[in-house]
C-alpha atoms as a PDB file:
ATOM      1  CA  UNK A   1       0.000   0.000   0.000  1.00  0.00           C
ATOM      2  CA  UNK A   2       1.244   3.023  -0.842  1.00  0.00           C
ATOM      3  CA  UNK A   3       3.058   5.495   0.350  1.00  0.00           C
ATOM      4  CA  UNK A   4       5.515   3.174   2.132  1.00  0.00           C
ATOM      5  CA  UNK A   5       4.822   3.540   5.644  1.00  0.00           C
ATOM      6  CA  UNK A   6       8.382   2.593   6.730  1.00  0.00           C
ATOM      7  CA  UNK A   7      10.285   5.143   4.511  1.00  0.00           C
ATOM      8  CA  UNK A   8      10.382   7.223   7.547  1.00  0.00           C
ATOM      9  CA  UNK A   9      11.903   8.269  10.949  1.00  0.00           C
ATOM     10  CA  UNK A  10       9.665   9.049  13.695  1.00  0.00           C
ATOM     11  CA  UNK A  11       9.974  10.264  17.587  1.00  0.00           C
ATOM     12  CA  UNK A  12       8.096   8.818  20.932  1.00  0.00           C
ATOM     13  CA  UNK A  13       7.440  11.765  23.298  1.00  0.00           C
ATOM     14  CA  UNK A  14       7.321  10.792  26.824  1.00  0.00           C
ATOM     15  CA  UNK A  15       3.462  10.595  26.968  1.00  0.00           C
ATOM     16  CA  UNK A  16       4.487   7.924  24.340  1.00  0.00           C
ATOM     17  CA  UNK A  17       2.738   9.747  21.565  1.00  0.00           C
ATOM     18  CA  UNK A  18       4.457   8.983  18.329  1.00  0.00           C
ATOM     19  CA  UNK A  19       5.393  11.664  15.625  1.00  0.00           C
ATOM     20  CA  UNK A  20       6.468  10.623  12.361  1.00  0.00           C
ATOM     21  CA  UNK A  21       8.094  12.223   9.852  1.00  0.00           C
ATOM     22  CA  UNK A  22       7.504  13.344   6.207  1.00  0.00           C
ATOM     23  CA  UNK A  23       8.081   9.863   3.951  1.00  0.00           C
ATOM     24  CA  UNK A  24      11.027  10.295   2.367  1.00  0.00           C
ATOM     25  CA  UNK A  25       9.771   9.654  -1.402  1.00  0.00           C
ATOM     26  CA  UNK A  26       7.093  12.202  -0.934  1.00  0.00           C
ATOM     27  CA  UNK A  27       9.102  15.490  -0.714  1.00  0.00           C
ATOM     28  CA  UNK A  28       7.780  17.582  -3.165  1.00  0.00           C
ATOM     29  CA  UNK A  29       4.784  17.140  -5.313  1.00  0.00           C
ATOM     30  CA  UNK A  30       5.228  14.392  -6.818  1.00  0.00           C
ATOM     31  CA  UNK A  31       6.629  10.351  -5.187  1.00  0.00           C
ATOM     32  CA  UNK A  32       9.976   9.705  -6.681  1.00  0.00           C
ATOM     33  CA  UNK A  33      10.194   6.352  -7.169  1.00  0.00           C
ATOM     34  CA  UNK A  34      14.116   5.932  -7.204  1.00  0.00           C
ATOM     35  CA  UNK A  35      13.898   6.929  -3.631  1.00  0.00           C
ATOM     36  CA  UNK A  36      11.187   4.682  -2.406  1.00  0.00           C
ATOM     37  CA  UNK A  37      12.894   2.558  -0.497  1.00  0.00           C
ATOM     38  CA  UNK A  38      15.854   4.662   0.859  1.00  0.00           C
ATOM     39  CA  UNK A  39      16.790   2.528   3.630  1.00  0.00           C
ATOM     40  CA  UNK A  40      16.432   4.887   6.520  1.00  0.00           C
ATOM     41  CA  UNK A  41      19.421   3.537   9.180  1.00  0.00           C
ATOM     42  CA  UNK A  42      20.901   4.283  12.270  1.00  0.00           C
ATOM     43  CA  UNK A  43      20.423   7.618  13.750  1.00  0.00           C
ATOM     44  CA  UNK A  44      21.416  10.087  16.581  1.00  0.00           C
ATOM     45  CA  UNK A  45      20.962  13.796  17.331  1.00  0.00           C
ATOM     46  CA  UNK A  46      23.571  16.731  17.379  1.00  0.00           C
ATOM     47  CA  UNK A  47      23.803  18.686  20.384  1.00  0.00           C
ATOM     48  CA  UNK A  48      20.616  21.231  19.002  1.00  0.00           C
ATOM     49  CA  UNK A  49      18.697  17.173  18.967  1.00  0.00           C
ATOM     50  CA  UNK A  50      18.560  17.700  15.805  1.00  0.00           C
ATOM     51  CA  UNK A  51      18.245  13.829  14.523  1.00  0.00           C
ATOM     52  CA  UNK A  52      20.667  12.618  11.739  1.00  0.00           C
ATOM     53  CA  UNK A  53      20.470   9.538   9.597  1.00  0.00           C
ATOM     54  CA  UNK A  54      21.635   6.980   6.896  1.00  0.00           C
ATOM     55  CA  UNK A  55      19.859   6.625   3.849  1.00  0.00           C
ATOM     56  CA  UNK A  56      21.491   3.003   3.047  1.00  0.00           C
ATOM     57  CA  UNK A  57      20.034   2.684  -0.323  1.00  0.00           C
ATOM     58  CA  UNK A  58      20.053   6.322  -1.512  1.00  0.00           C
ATOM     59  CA  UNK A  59      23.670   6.659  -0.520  1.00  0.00           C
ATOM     60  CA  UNK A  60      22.481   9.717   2.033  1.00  0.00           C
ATOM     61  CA  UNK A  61      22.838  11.352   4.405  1.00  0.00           C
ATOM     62  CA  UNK A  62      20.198  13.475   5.946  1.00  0.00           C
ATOM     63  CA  UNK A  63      18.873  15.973   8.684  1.00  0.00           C
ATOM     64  CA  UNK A  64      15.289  15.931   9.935  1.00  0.00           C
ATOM     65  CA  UNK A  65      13.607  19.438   9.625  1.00  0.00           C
ATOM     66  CA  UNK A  66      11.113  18.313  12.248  1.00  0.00           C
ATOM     67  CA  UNK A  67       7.790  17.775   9.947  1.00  0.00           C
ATOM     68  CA  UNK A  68       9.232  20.147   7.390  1.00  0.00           C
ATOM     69  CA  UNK A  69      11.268  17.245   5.595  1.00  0.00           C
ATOM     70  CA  UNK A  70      14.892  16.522   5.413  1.00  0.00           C
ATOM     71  CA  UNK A  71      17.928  18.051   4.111  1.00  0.00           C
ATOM     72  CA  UNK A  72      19.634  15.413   2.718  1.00  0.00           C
ATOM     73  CA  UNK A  73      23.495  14.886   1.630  1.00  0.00           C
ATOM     74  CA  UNK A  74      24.255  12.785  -1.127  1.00  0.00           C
ATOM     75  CA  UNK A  75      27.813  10.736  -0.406  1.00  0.00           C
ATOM     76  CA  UNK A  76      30.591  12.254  -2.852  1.00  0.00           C
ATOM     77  CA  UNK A  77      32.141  11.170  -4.609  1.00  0.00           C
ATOM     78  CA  UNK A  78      29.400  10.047  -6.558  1.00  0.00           C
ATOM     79  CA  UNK A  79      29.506   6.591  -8.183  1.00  0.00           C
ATOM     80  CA  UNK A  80      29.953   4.371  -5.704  1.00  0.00           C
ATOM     81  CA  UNK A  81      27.288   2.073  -3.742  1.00  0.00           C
ATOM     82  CA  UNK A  82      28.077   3.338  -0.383  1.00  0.00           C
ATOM     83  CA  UNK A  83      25.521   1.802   1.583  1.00  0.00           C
ATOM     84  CA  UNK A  84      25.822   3.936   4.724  1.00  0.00           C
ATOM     85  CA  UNK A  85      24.360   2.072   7.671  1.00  0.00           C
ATOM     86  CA  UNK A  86      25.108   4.738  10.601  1.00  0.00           C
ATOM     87  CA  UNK A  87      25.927   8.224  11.734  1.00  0.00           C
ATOM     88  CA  UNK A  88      27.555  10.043  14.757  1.00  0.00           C
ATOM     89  CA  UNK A  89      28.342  13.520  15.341  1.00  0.00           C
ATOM     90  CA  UNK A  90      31.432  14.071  16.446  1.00  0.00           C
ATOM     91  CA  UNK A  91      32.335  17.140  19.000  1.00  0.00           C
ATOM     92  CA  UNK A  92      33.310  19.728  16.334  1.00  0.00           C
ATOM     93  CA  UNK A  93      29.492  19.075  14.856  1.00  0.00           C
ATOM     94  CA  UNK A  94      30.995  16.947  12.000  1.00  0.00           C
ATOM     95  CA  UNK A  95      28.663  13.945  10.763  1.00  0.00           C
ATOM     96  CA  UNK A  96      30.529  10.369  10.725  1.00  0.00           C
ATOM     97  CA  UNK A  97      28.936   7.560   8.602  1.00  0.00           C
ATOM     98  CA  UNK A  98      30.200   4.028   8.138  1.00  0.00           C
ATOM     99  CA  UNK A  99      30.145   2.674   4.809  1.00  0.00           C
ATOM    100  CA  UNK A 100      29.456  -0.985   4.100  1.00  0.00           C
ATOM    101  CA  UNK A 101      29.411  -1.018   0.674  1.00  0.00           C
ATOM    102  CA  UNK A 102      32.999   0.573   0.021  1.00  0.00           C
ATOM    103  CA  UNK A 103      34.534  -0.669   3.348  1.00  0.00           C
ATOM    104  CA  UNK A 104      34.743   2.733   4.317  1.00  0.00           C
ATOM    105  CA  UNK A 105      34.078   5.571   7.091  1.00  0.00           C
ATOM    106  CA  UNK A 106      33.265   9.047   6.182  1.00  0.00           C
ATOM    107  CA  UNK A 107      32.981  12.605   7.412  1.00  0.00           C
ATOM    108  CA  UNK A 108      30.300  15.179   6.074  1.00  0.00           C
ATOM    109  CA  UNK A 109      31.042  18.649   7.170  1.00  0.00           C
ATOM    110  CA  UNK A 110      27.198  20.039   6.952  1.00  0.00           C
ATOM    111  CA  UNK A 111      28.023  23.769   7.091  1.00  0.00           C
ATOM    112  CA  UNK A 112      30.449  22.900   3.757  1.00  0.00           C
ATOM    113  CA  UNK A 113      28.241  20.590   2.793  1.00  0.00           C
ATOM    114  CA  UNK A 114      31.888  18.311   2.223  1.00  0.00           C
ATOM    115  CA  UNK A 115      32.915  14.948   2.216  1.00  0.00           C
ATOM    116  CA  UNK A 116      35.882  12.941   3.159  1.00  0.00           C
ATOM    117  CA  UNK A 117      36.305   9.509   2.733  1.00  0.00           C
ATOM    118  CA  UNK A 118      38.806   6.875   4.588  1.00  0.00           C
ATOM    119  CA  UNK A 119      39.297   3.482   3.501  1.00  0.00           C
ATOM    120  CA  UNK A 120      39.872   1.002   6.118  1.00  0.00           C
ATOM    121  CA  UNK A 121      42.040  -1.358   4.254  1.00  0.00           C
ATOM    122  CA  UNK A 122      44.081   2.131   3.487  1.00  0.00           C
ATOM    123  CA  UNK A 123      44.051   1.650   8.074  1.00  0.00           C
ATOM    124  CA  UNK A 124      44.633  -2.044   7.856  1.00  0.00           C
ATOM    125  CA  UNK A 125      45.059  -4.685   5.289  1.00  0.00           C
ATOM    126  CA  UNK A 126      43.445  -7.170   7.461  1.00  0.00           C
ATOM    127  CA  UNK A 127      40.623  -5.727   7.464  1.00  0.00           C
ATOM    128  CA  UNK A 128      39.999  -6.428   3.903  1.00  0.00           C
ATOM    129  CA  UNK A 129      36.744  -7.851   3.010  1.00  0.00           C
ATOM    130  CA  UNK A 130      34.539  -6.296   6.176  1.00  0.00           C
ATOM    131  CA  UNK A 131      32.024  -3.927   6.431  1.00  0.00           C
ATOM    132  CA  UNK A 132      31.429  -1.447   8.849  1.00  0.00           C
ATOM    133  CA  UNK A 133      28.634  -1.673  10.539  1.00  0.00           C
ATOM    134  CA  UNK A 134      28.364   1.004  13.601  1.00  0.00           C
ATOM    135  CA  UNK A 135      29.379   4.167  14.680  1.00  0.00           C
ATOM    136  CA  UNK A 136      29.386   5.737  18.209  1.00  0.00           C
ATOM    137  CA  UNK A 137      31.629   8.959  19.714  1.00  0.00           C
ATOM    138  CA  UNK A 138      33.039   8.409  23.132  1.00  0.00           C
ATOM    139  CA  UNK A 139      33.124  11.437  25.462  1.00  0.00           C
ATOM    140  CA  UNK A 140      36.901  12.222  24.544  1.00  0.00           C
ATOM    141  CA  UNK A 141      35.877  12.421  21.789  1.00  0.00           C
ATOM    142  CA  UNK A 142      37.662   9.718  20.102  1.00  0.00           C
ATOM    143  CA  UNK A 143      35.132   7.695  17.314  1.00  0.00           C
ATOM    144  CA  UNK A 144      34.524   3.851  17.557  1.00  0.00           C
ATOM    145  CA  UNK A 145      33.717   1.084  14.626  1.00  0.00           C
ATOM    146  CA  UNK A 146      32.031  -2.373  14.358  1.00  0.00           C
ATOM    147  CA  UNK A 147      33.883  -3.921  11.673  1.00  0.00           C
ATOM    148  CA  UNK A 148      32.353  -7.142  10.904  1.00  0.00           C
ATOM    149  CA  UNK A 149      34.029  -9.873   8.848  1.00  0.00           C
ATOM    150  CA  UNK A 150      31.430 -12.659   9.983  1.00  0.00           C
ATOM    151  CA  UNK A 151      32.812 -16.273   8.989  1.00  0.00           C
ATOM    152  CA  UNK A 152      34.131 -15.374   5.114  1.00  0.00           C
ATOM    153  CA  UNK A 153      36.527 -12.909   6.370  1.00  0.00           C
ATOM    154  CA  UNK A 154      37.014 -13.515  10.377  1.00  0.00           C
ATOM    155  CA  UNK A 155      40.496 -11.401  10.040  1.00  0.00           C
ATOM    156  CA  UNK A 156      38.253  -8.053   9.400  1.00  0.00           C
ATOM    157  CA  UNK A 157      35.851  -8.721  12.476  1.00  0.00           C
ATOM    158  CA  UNK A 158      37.366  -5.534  14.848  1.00  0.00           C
ATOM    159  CA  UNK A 159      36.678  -2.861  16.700  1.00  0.00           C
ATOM    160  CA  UNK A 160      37.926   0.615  15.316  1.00  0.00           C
ATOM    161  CA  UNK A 161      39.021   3.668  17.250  1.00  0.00           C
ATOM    162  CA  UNK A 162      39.315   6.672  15.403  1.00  0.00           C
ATOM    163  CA  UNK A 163      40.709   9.544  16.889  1.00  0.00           C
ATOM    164  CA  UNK A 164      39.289  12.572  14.194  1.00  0.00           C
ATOM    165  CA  UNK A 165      41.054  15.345  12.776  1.00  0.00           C
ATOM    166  CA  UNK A 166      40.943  17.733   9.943  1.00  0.00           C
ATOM    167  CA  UNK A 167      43.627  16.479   8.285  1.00  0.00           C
ATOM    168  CA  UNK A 168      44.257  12.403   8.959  1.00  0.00           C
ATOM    169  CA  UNK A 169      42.766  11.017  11.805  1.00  0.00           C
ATOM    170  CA  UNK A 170      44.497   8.234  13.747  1.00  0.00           C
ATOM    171  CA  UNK A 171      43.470   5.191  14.104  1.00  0.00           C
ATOM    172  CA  UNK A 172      43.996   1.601  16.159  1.00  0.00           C
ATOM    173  CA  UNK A 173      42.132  -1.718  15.518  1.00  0.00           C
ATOM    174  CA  UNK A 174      41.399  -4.273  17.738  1.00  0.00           C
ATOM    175  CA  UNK A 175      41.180  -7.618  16.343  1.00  0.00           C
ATOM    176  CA  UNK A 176      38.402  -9.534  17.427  1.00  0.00           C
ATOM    177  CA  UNK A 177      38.870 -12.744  15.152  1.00  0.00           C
ATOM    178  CA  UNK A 178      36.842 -15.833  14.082  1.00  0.00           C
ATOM    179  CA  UNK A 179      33.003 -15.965  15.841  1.00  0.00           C
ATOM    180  CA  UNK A 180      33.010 -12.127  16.821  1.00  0.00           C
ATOM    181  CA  UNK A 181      31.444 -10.378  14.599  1.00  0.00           C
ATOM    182  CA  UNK A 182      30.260  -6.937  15.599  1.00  0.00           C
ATOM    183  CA  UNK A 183      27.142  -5.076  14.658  1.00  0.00           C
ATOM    184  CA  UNK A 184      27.103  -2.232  17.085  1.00  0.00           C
ATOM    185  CA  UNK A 185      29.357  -0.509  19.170  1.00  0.00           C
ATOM    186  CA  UNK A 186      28.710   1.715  22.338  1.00  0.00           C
ATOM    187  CA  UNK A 187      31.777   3.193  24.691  1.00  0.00           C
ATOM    188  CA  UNK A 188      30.856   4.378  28.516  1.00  0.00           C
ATOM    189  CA  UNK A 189      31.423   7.072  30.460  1.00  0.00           C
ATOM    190  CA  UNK A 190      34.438   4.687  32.029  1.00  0.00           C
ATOM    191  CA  UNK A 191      36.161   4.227  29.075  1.00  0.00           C
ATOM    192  CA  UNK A 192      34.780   0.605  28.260  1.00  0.00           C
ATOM    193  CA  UNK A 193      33.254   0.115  24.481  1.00  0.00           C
ATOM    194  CA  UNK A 194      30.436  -2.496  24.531  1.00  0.00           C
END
């Protein structure tokens, strides 16, 4: 049935009413069908609470207007079948995405509306053949990754930690080997990453 009712981010207030958002395909007057099934993924706020998102099959990234729509951010270089799966905004207001379709993470700067884009088998060989999955800051502000590798490439299945900069950020990877396979990836206010 149309529109498609998951095409869509929404918000639960705490009287557990539920707002949703404009559909994506439906900005404007007309549906556009190339976009009907972006993929809406992963999502967090910046420190306005403005919420941010993946589009993993629109290779997007975009910022809710509230019930006014979305300003959306397509991935450049264009080309590519980025399949971003998750965002975090880091502390200089910076959006970070994970990539799973290039094997890549990536850094929007929204008021330049510019994109950098780091290759993690540029980072590490070995991690050739995973995806990244996850993306979470830590309050140093240091950025973590779920790398999974699952079975067919159990040498990629890590844990990232990217420590950002304008120029090249730094980064260390923790193995995690054969039967971990990370999705997600959360760090505490102690320093542990879950």
């Amino acid at each position: 049935k149309a529109p498609y009712y998951g095409n869509r981010i929404a918000s639960i207030q705490q009287d557990l009413g539920v707002t949703e958002s404009e559909n994506l395909s439906e900005q404007g007057p007309t549906r556009d069908e190339e976009r009907y099934y972006s993929g809406p993924a992963g999502i967090t706020t910046d420190a306005s609470g403005r919420p941010w998102f993946a589009e993993e099959s629109a290779n997007t990234i975009a910022e809710s207007n509230g019930l006014n729509g979305y300003t959306e951010y397509p991935i450049q270089p264009e080309g590519p079948n980025y399949e971003p799966t998750d965002v975090a905004v880091a502390k200089d207001g910076s959006i970070w995405f994970t990539s799973k379709g290039t094997n890549q993470v990536g850094r929007l700067d929204p008021a330049k509306k510019t994109f950098t884009n780091y290759n993690l088998t540029g980072i590490d060989s070995g991690l050739t053949g995973g995806q990244p999955r996850a993306i979470s800051v830590a309050a140093d502000g240091t950025m973590w990754v779920a790398e999974w590798g699952s079975i067919s490439h159990p040498q990629a299945n890590a844990i990232i930690r990217i420590v950002p900069s304008e120029s090249t950020p730094t980064a260390t990877v923790y193995r995690l080997g054969k039967g971990f396979a990370p999705i997600g990836v959360a760090p505490d206010t102690k320093g542990n990453v879950w």
